[in-house]
N, C-alpha and C. Protein backbone atom coordinates (compact mmCIF):
# COMPACT_ATOMS: atom_id res chain seq x y z
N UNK A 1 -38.33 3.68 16.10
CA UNK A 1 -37.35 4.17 15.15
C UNK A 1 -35.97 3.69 15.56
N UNK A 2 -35.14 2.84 14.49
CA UNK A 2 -33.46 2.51 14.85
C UNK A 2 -33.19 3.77 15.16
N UNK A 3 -32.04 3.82 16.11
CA UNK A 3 -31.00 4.85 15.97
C UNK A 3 -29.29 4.04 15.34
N UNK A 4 -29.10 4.94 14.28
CA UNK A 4 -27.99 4.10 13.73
C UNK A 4 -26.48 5.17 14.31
N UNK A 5 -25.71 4.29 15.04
CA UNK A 5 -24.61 4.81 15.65
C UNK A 5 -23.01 4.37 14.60
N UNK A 6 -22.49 5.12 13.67
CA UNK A 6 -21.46 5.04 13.12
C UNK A 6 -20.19 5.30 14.46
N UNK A 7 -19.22 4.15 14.43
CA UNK A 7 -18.28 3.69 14.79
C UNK A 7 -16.82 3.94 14.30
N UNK A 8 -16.32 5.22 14.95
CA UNK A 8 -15.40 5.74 14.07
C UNK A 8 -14.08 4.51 13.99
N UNK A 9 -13.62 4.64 12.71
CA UNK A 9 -13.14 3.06 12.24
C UNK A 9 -13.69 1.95 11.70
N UNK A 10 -15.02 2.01 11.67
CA UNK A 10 -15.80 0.69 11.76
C UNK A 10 -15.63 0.12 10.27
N UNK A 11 -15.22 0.70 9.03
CA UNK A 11 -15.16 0.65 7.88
C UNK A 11 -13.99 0.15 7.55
N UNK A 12 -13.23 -0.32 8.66
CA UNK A 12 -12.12 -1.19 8.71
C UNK A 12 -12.12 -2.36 9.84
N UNK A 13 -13.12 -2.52 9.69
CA UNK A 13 -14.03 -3.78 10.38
C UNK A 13 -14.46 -4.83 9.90
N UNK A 14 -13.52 -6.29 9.49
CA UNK A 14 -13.81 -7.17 8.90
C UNK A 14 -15.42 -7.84 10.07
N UNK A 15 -16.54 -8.18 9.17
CA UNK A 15 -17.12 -8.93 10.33
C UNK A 15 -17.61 -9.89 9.94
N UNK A 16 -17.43 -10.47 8.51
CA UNK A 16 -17.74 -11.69 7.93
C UNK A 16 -16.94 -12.48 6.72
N UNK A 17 -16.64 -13.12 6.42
CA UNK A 17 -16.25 -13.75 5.06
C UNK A 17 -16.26 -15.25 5.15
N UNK A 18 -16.18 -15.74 3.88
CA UNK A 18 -16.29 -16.74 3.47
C UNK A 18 -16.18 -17.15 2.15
N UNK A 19 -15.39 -18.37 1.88
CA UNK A 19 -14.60 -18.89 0.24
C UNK A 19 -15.73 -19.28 0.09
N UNK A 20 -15.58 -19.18 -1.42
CA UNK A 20 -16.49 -18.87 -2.46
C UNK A 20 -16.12 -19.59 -3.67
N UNK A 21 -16.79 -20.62 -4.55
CA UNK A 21 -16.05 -20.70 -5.63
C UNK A 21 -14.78 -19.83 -6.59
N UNK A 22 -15.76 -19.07 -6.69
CA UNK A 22 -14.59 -18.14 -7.44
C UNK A 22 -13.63 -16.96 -6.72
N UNK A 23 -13.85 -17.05 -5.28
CA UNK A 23 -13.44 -15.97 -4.73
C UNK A 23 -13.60 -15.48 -2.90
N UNK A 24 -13.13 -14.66 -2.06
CA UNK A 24 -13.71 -15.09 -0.94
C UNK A 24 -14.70 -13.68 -0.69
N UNK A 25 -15.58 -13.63 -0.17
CA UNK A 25 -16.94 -12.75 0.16
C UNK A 25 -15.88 -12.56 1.37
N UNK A 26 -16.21 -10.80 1.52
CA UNK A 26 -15.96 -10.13 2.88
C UNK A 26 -17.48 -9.14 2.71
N UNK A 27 -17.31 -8.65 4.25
CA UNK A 27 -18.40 -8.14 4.67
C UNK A 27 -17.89 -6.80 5.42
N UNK A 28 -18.16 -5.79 5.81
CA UNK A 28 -17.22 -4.71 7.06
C UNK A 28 -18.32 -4.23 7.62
N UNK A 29 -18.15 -3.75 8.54
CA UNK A 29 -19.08 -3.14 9.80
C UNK A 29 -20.12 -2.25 9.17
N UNK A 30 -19.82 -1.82 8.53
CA UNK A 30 -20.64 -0.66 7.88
C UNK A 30 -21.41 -1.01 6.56
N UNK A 31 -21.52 -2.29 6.52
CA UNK A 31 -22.39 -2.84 5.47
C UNK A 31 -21.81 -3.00 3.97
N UNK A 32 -21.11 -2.53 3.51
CA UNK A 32 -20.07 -2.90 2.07
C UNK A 32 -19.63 -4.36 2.17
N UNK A 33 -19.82 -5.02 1.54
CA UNK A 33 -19.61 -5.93 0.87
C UNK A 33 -19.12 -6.58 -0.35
N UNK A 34 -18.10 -7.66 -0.43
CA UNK A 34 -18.20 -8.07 -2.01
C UNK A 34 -17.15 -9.19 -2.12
N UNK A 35 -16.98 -9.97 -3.19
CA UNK A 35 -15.70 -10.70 -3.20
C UNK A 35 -14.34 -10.12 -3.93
N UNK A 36 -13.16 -10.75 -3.02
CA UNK A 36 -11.94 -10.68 -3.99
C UNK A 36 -11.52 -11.86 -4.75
N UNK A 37 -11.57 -11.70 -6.35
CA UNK A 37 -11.41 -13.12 -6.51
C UNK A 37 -10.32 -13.94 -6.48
N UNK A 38 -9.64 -15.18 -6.36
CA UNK A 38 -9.19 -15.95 -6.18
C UNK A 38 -7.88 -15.94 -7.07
N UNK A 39 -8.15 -15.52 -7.99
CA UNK A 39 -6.82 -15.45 -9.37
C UNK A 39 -5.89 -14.03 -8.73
N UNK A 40 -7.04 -13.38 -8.44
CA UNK A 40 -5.99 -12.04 -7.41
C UNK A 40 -5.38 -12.27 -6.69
N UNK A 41 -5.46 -13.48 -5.56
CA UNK A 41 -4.86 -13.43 -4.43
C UNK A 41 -3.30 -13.80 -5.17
N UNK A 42 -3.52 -14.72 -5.70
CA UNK A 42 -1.75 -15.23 -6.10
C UNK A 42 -1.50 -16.36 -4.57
N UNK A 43 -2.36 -17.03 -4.35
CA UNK A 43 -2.07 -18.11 -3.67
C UNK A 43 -1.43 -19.04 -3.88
N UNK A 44 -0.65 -19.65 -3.37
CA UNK A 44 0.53 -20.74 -3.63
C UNK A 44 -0.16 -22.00 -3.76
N UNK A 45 -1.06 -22.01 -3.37
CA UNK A 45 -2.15 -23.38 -3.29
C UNK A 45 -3.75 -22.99 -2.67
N UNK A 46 -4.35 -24.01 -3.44
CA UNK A 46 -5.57 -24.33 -3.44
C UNK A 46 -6.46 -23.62 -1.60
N UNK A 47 -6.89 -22.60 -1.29
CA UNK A 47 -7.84 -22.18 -0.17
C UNK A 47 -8.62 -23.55 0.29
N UNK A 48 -8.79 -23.94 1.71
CA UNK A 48 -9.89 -24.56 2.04
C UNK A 48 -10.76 -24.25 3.01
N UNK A 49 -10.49 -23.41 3.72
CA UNK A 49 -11.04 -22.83 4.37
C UNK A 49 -10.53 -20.57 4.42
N UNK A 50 -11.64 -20.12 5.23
CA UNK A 50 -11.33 -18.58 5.83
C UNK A 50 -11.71 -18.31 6.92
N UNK A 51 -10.91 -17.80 7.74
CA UNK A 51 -11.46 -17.07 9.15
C UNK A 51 -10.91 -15.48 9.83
N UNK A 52 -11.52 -15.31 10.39
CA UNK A 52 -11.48 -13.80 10.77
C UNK A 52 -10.70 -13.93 11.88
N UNK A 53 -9.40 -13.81 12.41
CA UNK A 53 -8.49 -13.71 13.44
C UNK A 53 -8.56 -12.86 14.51
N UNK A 54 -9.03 -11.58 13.53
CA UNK A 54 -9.56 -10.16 14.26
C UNK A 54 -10.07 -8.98 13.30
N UNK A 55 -10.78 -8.07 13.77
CA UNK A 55 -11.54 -7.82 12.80
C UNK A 55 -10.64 -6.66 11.53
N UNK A 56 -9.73 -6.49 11.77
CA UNK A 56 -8.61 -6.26 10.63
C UNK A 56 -7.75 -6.86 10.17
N UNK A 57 -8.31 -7.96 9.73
CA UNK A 57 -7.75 -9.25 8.56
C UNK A 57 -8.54 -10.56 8.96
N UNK A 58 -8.40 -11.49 7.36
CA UNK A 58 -8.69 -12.50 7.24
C UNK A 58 -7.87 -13.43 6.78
N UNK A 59 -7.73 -14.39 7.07
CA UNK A 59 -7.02 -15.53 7.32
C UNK A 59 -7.64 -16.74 6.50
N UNK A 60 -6.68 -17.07 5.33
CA UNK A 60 -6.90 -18.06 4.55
C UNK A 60 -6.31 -19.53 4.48
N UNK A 61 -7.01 -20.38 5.00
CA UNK A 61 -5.77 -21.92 5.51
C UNK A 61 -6.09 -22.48 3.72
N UNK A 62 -4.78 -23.04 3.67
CA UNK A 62 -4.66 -23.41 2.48
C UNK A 62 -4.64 -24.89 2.76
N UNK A 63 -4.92 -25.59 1.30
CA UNK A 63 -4.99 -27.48 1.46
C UNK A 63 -4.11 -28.25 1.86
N UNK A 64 -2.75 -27.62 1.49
CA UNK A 64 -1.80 -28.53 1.63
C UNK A 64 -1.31 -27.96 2.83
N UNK A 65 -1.64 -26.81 4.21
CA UNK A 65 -1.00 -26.35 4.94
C UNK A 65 -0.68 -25.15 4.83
N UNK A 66 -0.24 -24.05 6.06
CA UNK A 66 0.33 -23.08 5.58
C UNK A 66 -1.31 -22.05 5.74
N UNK A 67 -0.61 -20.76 6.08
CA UNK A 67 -2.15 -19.58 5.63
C UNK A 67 -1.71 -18.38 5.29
N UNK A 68 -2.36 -17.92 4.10
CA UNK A 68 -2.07 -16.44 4.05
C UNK A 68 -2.89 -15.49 4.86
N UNK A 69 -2.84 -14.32 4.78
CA UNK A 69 -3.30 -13.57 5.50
C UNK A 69 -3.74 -12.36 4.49
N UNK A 70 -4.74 -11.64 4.35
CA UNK A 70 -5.27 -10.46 4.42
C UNK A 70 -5.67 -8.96 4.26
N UNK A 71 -5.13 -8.38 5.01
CA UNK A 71 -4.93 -7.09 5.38
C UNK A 71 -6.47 -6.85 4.95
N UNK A 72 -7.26 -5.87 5.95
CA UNK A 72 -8.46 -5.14 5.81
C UNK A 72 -8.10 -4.56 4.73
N UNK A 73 -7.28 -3.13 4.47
CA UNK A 73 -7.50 -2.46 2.94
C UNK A 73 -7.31 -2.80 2.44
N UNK A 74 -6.81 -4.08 1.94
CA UNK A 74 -6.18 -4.98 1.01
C UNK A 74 -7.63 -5.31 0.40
N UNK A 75 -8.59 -6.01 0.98
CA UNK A 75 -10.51 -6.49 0.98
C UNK A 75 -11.04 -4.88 0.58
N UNK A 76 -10.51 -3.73 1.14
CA UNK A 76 -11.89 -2.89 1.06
C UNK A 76 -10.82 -2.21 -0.39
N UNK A 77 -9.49 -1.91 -0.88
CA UNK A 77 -10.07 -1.82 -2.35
C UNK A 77 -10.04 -2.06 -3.00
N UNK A 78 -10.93 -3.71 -2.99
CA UNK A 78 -12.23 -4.60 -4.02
C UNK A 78 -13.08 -4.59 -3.75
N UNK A 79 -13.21 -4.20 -2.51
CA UNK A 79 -15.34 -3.93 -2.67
C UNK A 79 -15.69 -2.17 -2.14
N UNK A 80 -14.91 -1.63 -2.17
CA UNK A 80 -15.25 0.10 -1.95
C UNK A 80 -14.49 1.03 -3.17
N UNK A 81 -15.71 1.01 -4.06
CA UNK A 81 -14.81 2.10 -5.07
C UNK A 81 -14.41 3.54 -4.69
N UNK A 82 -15.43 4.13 -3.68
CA UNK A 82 -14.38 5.29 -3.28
C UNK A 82 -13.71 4.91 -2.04
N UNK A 83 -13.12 4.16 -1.42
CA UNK A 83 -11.83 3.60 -0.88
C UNK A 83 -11.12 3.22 -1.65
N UNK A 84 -11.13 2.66 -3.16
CA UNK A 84 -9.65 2.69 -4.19
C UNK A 84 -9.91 4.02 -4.76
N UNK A 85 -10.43 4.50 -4.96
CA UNK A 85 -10.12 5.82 -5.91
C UNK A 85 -9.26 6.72 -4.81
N UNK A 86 -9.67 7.14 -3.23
CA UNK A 86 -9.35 7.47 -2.64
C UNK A 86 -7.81 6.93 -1.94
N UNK A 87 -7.54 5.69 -1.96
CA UNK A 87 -6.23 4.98 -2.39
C UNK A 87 -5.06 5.60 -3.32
N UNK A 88 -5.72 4.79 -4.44
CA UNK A 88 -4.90 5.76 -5.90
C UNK A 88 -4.29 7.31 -5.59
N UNK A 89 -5.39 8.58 -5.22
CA UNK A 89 -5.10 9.61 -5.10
C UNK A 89 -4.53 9.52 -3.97
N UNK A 90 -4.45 9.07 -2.51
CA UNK A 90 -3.10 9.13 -1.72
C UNK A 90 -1.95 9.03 -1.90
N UNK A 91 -2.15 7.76 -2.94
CA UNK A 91 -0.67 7.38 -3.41
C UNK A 91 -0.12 8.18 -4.33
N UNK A 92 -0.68 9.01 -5.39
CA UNK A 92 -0.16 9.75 -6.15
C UNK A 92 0.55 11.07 -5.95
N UNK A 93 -0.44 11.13 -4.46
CA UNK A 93 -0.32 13.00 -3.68
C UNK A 93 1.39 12.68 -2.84
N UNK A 94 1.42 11.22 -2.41
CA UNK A 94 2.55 11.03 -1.63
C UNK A 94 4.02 10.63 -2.52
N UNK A 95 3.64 10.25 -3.95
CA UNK A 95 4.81 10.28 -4.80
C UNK A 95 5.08 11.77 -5.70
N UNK A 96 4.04 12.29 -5.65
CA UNK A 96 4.14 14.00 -5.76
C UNK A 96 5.17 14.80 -4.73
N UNK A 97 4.90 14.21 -3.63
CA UNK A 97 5.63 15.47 -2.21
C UNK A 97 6.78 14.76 -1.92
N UNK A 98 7.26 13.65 -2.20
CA UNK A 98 8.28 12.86 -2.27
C UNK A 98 9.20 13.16 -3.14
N UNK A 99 8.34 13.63 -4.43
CA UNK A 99 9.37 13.65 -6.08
C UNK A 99 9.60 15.80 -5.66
N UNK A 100 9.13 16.13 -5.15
CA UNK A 100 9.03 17.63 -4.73
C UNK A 100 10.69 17.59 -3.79
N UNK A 101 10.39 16.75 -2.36
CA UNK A 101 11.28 16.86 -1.35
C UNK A 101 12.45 16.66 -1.95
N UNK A 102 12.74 15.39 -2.97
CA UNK A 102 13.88 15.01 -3.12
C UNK A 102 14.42 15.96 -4.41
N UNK A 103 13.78 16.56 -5.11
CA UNK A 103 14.39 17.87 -5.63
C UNK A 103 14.66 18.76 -5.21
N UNK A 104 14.16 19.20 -3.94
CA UNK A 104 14.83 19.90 -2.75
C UNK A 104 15.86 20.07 -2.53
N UNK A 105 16.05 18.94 -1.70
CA UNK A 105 17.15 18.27 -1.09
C UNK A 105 18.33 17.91 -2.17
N UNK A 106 18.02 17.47 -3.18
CA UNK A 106 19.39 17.33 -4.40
C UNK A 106 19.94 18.83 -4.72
N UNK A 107 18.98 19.95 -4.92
CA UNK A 107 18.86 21.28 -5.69
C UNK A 107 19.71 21.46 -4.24
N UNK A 108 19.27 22.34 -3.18
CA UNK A 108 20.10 22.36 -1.70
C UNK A 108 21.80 22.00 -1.63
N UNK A 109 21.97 20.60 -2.20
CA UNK A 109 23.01 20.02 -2.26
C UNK A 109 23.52 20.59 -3.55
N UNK A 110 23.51 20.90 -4.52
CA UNK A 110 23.71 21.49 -5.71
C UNK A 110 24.60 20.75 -6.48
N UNK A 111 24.04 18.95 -6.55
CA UNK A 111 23.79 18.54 -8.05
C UNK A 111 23.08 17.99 -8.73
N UNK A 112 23.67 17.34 -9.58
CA UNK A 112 22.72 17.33 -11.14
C UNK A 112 22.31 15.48 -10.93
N UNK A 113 20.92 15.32 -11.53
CA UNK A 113 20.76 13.86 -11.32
C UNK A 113 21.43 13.09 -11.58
N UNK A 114 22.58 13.35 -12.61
CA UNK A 114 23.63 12.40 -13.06
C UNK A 114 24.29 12.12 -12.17
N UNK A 115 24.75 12.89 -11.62
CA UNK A 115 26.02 13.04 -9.88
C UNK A 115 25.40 12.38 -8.79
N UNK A 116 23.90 12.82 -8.67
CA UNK A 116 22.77 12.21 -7.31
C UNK A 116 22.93 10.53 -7.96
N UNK A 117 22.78 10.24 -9.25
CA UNK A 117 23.16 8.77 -9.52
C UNK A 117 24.49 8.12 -9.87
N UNK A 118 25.66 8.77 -9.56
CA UNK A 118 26.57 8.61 -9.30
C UNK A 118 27.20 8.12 -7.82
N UNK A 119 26.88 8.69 -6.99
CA UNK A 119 26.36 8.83 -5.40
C UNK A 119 26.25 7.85 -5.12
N UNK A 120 24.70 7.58 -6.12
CA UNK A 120 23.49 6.71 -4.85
C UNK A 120 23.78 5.65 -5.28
N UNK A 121 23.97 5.35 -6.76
CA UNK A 121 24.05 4.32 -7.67
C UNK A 121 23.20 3.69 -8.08
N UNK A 122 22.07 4.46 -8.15
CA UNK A 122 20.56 4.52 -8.83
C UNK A 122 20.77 5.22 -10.17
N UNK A 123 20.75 4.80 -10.91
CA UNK A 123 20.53 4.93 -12.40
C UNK A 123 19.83 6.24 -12.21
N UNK A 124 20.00 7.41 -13.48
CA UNK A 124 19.48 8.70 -13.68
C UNK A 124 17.95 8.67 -14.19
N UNK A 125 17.67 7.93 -14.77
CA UNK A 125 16.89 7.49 -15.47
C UNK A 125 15.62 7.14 -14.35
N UNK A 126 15.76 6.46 -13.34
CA UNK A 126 15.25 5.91 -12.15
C UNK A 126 14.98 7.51 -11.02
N UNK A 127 16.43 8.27 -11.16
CA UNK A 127 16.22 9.27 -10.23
C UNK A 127 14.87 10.38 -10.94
N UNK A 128 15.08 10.43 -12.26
CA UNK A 128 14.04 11.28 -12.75
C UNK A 128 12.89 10.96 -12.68
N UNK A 129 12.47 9.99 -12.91
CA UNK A 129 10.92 9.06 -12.82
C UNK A 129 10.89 8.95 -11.51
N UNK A 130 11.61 9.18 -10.42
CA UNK A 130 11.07 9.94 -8.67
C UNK A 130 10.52 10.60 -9.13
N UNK A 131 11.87 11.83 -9.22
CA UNK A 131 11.53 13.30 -9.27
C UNK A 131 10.27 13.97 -9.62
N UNK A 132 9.58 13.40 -11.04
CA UNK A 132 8.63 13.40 -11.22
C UNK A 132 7.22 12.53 -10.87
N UNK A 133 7.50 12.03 -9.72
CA UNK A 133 6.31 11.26 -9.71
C UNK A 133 5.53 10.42 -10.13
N UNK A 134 6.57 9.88 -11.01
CA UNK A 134 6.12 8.72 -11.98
C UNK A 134 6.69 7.22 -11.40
N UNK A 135 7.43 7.73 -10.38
CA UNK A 135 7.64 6.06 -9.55
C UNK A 135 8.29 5.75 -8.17
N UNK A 136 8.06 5.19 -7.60
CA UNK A 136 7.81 5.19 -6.10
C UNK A 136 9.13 4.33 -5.80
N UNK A 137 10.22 4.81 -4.74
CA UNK A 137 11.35 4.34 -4.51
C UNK A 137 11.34 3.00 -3.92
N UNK A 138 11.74 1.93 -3.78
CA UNK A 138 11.74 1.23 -2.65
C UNK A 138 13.04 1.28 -1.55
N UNK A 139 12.34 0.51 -0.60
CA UNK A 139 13.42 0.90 0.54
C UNK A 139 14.83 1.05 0.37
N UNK A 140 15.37 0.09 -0.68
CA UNK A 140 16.51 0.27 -0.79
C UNK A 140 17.39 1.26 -1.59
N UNK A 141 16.25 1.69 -2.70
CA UNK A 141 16.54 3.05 -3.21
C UNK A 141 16.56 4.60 -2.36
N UNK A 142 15.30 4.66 -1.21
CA UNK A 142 15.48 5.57 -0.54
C UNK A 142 16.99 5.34 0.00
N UNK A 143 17.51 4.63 0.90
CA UNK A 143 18.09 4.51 1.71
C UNK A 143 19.48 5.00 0.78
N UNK A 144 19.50 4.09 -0.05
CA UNK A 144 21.31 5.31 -0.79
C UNK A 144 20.82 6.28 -1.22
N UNK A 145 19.54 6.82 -1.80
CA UNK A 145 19.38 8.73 -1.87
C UNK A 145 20.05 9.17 -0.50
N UNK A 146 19.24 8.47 0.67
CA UNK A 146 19.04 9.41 1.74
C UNK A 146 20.96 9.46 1.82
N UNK A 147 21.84 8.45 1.71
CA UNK A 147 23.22 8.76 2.00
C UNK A 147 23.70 9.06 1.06
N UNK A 148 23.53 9.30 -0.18
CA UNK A 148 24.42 10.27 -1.55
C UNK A 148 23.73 11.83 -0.78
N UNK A 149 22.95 12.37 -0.62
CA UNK A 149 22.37 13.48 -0.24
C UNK A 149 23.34 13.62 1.36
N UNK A 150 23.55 12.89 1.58
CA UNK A 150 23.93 13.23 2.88
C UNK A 150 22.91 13.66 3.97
N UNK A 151 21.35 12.66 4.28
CA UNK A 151 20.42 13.41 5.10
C UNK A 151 20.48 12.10 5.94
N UNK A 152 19.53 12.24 7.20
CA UNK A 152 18.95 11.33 7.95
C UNK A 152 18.01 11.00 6.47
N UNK A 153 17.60 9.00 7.08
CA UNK A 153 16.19 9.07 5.66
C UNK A 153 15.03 9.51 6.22
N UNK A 154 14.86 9.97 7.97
CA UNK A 154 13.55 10.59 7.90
C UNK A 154 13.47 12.38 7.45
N UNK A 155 14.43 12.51 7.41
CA UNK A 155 14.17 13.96 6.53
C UNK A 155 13.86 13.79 5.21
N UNK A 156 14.84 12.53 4.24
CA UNK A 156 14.61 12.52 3.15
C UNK A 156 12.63 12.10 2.94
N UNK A 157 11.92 11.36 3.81
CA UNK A 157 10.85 11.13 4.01
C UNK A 157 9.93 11.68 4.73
N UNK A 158 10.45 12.95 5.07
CA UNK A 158 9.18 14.22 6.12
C UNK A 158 9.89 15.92 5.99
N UNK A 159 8.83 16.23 6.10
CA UNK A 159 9.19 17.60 6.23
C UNK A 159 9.81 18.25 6.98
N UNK A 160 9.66 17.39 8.32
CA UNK A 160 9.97 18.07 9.64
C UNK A 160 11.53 18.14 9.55
């Protein structure tokens, strides 16, 4: 009788791939499999080869030179549907407690999104679609919240 020993992590364990006409085949420790195809990647040029660097990412040499790279979750969600569904809902739970904190922290300060985009110089329009969780800041938007608010940005980004 096998004894089968799960490898905590192992599901972020590249341990095979290879280009593919339409796409490159990955493989992970834990047996999931599948391709990402090729029109996804958004490659600058033509793939001619793939190799595994280490077993959290793969490495794509391109024809004319040059390689992109990877990322393991980047591979697992296209071939693990509950690793993207489980994706999706992280990301939604973390623009939820984000659009929560920074109504906090504005309400605390006691003003109005018009003033917080006066401040920051993020459009109101932009501050509300945080607030609500309908869109995810980038760095450079956190960074003037975090100084119209007047916080460190790891408060504006943790609870602690």
């Amino acid at each position: 009788m096998d004894t089968v020993v799960f490898v905590k992590g192992a599901e972020r364990m590249v341990t095979a791939a290879c280009l593919l006409p339409k796409g490159v085949y990955v493989r992970f420790a834990d047996g999931r499999e599948g391709v990402i195809p090729l029109t996804d990647l958004a490659l600058p040029d033509v793939p001619k080869r793939v190799r595994i660097p280490h077993p959290h990412s793969i490495r794509i040499f391109l024809r004319e030179g040059g390689t992109e790279e990877i990322p393991w979750d980047f591979a697992r969600h296209y071939i693990d549907e509950h690793y993207r569904s489980a994706s999706v809902d992280a990301e939604a739970r973390g623009r939820r407690l984000f659009a929560q904190r920074l109504r906090m922290l504005r309400s605390e300060m006691g003003v109005t999104q018009q003033e917080l985009a006066i401040r920051s110089g993020i459009s109101r329009v932009s501050i509300a679609r945080i607030e609500i969780g309908e869109q995810s800041p980038r760095y450079g938007t956190l960074t003037a919240l975090a100084e119209a608010l007047d916080v460190p940005l790891h408060r504006l980004l943790s609870e602690a």
